[in-house]
C-alpha atoms as a PDB file:
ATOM      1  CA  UNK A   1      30.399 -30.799 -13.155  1.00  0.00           C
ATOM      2  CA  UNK A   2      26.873 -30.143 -13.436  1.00  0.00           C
ATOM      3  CA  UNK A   3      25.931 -30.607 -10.037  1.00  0.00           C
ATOM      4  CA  UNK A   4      28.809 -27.845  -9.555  1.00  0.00           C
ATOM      5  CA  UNK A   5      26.524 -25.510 -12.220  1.00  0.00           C
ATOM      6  CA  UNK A   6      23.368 -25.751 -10.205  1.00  0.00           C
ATOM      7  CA  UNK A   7      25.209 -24.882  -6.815  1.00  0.00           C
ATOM      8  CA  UNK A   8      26.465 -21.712  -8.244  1.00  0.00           C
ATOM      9  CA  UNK A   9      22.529 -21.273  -9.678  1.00  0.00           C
ATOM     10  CA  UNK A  10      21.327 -22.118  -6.300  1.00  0.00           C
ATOM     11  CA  UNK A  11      23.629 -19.589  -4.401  1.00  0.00           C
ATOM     12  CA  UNK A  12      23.117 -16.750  -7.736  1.00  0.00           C
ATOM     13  CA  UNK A  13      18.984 -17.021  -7.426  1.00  0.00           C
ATOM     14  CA  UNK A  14      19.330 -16.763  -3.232  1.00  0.00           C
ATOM     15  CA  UNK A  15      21.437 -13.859  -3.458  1.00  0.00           C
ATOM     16  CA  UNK A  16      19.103 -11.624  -6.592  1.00  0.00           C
ATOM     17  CA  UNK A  17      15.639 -13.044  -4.273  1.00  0.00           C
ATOM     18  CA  UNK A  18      17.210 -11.162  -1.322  1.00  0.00           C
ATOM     19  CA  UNK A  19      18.464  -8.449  -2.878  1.00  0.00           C
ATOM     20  CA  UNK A  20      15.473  -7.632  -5.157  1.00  0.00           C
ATOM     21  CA  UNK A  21      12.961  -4.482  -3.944  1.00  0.00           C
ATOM     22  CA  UNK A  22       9.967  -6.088  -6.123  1.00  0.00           C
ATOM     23  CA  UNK A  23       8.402  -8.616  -3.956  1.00  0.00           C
ATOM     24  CA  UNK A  24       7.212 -10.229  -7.024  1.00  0.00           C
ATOM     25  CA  UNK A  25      10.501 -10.394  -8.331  1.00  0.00           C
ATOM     26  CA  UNK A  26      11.374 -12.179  -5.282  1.00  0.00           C
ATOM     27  CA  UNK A  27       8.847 -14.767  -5.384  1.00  0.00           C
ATOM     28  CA  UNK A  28       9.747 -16.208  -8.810  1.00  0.00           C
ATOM     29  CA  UNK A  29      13.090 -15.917  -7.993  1.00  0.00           C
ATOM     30  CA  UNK A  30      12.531 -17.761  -4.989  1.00  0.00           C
ATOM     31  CA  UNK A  31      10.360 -20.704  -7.044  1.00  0.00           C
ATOM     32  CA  UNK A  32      13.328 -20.758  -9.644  1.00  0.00           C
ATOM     33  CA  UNK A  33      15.714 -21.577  -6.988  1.00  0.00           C
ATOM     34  CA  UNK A  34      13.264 -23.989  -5.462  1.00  0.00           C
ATOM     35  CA  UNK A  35      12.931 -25.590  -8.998  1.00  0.00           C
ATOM     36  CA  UNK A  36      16.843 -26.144  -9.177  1.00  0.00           C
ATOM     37  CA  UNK A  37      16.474 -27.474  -5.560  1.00  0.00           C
ATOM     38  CA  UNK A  38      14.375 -30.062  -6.918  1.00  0.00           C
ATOM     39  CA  UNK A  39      16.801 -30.984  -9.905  1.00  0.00           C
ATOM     40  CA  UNK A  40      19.780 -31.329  -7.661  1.00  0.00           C
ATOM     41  CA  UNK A  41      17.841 -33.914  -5.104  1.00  0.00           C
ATOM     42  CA  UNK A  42      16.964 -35.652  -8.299  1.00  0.00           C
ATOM     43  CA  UNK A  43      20.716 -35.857  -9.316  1.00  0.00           C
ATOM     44  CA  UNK A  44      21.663 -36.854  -5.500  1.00  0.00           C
ATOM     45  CA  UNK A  45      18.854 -39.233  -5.838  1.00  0.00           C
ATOM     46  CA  UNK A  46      16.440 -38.602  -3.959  1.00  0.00           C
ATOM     47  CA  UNK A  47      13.284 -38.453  -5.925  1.00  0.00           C
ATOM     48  CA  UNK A  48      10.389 -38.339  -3.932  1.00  0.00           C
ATOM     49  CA  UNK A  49      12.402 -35.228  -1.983  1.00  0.00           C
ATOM     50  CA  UNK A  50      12.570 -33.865  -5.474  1.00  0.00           C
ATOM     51  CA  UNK A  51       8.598 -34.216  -6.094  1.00  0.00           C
ATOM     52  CA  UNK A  52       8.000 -33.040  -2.750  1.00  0.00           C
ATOM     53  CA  UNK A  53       9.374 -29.745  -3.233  1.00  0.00           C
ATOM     54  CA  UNK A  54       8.983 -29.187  -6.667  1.00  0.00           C
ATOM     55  CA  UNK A  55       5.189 -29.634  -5.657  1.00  0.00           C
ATOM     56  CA  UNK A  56       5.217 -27.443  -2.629  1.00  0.00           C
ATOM     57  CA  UNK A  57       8.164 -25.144  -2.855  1.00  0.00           C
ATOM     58  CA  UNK A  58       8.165 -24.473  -6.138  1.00  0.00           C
ATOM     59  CA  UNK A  59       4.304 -24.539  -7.143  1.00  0.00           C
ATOM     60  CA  UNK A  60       2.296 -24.080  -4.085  1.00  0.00           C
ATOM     61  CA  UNK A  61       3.648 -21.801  -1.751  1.00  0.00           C
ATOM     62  CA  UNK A  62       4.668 -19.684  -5.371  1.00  0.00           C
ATOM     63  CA  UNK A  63       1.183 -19.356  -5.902  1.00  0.00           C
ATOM     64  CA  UNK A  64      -0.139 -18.535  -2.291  1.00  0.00           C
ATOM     65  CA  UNK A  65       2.260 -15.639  -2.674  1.00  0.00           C
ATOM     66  CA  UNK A  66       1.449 -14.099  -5.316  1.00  0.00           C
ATOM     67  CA  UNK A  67      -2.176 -14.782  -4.286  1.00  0.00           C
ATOM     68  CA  UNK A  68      -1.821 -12.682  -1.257  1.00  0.00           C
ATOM     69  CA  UNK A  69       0.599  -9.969  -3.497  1.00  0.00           C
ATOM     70  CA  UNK A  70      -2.551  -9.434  -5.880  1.00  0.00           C
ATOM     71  CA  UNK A  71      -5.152  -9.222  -2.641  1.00  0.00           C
ATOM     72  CA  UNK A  72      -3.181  -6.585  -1.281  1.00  0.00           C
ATOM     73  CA  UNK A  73      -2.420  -4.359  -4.294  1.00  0.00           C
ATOM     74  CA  UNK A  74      -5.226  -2.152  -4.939  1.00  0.00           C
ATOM     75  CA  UNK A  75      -5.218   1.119  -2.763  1.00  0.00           C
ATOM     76  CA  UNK A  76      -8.342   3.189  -2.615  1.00  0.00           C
ATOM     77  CA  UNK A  77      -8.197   6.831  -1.923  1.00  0.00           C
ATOM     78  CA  UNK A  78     -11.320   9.048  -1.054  1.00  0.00           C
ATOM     79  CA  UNK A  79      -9.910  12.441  -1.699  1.00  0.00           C
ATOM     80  CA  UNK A  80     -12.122  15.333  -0.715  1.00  0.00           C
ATOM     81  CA  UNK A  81     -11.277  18.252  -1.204  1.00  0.00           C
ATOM     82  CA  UNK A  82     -12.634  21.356  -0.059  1.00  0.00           C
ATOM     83  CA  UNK A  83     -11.492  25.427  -1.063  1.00  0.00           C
ATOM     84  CA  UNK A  84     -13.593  27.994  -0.210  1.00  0.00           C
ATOM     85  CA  UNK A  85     -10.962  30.196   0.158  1.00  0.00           C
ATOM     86  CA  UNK A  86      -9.829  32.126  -2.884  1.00  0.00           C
ATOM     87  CA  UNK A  87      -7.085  33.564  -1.020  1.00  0.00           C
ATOM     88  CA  UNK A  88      -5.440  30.269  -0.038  1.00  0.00           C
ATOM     89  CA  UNK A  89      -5.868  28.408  -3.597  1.00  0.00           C
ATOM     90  CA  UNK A  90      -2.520  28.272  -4.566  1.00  0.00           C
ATOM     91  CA  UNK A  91      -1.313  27.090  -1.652  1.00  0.00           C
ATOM     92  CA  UNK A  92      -3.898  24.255  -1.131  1.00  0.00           C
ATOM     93  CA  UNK A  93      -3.515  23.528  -4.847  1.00  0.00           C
ATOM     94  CA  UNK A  94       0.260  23.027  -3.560  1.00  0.00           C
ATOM     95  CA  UNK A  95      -0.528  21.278  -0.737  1.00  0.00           C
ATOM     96  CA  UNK A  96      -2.799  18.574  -2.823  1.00  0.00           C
ATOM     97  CA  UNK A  97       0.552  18.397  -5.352  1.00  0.00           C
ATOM     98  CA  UNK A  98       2.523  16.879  -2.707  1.00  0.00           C
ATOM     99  CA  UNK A  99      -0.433  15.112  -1.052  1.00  0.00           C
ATOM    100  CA  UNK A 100      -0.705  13.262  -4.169  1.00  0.00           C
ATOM    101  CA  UNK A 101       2.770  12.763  -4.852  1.00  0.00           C
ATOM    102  CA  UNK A 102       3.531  11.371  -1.383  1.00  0.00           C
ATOM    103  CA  UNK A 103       0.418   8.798  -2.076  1.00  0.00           C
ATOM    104  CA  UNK A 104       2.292   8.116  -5.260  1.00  0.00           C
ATOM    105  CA  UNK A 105       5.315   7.795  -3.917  1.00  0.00           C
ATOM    106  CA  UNK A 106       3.826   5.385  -0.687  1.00  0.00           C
ATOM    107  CA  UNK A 107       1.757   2.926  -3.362  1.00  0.00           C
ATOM    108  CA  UNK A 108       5.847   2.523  -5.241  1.00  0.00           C
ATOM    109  CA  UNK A 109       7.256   1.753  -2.343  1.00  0.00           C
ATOM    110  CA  UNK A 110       4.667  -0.616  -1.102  1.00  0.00           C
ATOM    111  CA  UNK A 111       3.948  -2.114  -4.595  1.00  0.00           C
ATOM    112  CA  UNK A 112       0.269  -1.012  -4.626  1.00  0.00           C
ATOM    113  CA  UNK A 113      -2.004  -0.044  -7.556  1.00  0.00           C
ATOM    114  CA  UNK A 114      -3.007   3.496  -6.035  1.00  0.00           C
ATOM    115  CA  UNK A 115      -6.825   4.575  -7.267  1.00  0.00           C
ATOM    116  CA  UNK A 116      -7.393   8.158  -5.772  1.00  0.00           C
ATOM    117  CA  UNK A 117     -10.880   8.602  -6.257  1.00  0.00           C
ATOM    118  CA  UNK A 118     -11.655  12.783  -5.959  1.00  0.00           C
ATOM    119  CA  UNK A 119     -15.251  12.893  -4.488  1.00  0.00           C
ATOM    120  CA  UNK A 120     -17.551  15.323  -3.269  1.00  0.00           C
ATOM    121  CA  UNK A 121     -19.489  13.413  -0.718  1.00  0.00           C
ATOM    122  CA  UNK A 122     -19.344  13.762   3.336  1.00  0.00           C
ATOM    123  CA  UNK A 123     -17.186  11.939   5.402  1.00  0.00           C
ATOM    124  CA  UNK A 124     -19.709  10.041   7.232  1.00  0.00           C
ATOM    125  CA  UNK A 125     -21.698   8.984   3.562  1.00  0.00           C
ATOM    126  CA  UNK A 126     -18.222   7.506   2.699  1.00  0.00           C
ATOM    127  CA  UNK A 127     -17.268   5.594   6.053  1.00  0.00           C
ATOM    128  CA  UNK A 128     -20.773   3.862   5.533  1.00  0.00           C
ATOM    129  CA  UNK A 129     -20.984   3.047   1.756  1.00  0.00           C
ATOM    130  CA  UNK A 130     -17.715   2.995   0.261  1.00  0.00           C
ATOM    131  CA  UNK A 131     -15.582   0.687   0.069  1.00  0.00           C
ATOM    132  CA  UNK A 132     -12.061   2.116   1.072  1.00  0.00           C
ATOM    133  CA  UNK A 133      -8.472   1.950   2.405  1.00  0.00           C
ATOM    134  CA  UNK A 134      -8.098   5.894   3.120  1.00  0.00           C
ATOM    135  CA  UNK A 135     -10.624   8.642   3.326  1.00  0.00           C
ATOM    136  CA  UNK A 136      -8.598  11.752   2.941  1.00  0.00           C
ATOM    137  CA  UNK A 137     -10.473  15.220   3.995  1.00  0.00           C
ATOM    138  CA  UNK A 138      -8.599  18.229   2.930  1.00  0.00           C
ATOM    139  CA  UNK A 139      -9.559  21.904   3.877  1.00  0.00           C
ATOM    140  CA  UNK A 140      -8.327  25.304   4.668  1.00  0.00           C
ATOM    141  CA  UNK A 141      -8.403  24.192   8.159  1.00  0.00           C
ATOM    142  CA  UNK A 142      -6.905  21.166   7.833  1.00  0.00           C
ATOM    143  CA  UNK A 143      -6.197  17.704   6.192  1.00  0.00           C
ATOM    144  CA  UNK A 144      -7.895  14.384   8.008  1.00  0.00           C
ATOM    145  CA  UNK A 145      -6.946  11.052   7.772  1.00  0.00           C
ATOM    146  CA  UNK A 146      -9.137   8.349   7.966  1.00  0.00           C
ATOM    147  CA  UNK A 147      -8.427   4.589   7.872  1.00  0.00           C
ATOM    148  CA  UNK A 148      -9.242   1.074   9.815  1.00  0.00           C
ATOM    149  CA  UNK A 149      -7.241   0.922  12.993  1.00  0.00           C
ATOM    150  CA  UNK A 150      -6.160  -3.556  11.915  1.00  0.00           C
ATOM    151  CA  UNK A 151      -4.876  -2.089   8.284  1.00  0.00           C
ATOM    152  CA  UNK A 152      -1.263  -2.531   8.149  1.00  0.00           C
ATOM    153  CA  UNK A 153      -1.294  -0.518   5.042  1.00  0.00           C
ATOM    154  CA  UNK A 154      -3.217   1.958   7.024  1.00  0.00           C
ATOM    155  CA  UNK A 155      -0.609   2.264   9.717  1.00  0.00           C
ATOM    156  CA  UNK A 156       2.201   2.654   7.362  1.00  0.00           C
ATOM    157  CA  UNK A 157       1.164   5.656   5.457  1.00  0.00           C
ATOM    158  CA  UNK A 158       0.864   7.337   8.770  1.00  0.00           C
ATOM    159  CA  UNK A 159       4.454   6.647   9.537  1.00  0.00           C
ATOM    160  CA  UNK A 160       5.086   7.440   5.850  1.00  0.00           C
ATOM    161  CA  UNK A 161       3.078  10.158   5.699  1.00  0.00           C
ATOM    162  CA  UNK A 162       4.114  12.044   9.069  1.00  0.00           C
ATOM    163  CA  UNK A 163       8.281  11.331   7.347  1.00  0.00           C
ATOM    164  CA  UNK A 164       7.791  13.008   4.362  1.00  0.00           C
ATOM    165  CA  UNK A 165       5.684  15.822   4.031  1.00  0.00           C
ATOM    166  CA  UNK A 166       7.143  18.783   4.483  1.00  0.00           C
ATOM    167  CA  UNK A 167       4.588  21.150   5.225  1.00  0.00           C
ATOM    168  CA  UNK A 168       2.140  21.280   8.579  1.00  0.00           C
ATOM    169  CA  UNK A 169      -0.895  20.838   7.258  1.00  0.00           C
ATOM    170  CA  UNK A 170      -1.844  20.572  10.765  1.00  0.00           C
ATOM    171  CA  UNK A 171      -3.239  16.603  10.325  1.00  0.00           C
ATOM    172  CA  UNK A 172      -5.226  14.796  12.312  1.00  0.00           C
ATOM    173  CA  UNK A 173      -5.008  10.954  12.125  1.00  0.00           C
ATOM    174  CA  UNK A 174      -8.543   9.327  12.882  1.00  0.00           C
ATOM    175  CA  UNK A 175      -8.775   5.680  13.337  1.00  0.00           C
ATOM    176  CA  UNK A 176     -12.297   3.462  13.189  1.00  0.00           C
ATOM    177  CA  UNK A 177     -12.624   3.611  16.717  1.00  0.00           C
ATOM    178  CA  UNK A 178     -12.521   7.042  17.672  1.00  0.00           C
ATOM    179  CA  UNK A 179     -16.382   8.874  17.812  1.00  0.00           C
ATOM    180  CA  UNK A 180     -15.822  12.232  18.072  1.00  0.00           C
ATOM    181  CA  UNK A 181     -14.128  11.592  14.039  1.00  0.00           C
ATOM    182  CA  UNK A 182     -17.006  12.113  12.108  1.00  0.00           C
ATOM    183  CA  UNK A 183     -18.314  15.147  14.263  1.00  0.00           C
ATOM    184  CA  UNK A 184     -14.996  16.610  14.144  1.00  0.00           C
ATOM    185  CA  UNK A 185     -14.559  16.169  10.369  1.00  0.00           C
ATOM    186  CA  UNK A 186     -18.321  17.177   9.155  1.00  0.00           C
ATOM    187  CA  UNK A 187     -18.318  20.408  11.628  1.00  0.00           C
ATOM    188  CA  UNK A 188     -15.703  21.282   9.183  1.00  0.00           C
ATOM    189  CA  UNK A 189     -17.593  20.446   6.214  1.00  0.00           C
ATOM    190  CA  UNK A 190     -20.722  22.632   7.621  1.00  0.00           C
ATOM    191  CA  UNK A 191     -18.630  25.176   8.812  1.00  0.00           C
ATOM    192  CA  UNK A 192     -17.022  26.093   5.246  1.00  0.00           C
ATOM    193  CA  UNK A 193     -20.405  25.418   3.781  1.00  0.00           C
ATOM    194  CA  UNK A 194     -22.034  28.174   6.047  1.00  0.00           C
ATOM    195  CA  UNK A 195     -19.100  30.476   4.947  1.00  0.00           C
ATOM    196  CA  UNK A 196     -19.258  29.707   1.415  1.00  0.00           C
ATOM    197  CA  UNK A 197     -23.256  31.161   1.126  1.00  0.00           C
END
């Protein structure tokens, strides 16, 4: 009878750490069911199979996970932001709306901390002291993405990014390697800077 109860537990905590959309979620879910894995080789006895995995499967690999879930789960934002325009304020101010939201709505889905930090400083001063996952560059000409070509993070906000905006902002997706980035990007900067005076 209450071997029968920890089946049913067993096959209850496999199904909820499948079906759950928090990966932390899953991960205790998955050391709770690794925990009443343990119990029921103890019943069958078996007891060093019991120690075994209540040492590895439910302690050790729990905590490597949510090691590499906490590693993962701050992401950095350089957001600058340039309007020289009067005329096209209201759309840019628009445009940043849903910028911000779709950043918002990427970190949820990804279970990141997002940290959007709004800066004034050029894009090659940021790709050589800060410490980032995005540099965003956003202008009346434009919006530029900036990120390291081995982030997986990286790689899908582009795919997020180019789902669900629904405007053309006309963006250009720059990866580490690329040279011509930082010319490309701070012509930009100069250029509105020259039109501004």
């Amino acid at each position: 009878m209450i071997l029968d109860l920890f089946y049913i537990s067993l096959i209850v905590f496999a199904i909820i750490a499948i079906q759950s959309t928090v990966l932390r979620n899953a991960v205790i879910y998955l050391s709770v069911f690794s925990l009443i894995c343990s119990i029921v080789y103890l019943l069958l006895g078996a007891p060093d199979v019991a120690i075994a995995e209540a040492t590895i499967g439910c302690t050790l690999s729990t905590i490597l996970y949510l090691v590499a879930l906490k590693k993962y789960r701050i992401f950095t934002v350089y957001y600058n932001f340039h309007i020289n325009d009067e005329a096209h304020f209201d759309a840019m101010q628009d445009e940043k709306e849903e910028i911000h939201t779709i950043f918002g709505h990427f970190s949820n889905a990804q279970e990141l901390q997002l940290d959007i930090i709004n800066t004034s400083a050029s894009f090659t001063k940021l790709k050589q002291s800060a410490s980032y996952d995005v540099i965003l560059f956003h202008s009346s000409k434009g919006l530029w993405l900036h990120g390291l070509r081995n982030s997986y993070q990286y790689n899908e906000l582009l795919n997020y990014f180019e789902k669900e905006c629904s405007r053309d902002y006309h963006a250009k997706f720059i990866h580490e390697e690329l040279e011509w980035a930082d010319e490309d990007v701070d012509g930009v900067e100069e250029e509105e800077t020259d039109n501004a005076t």
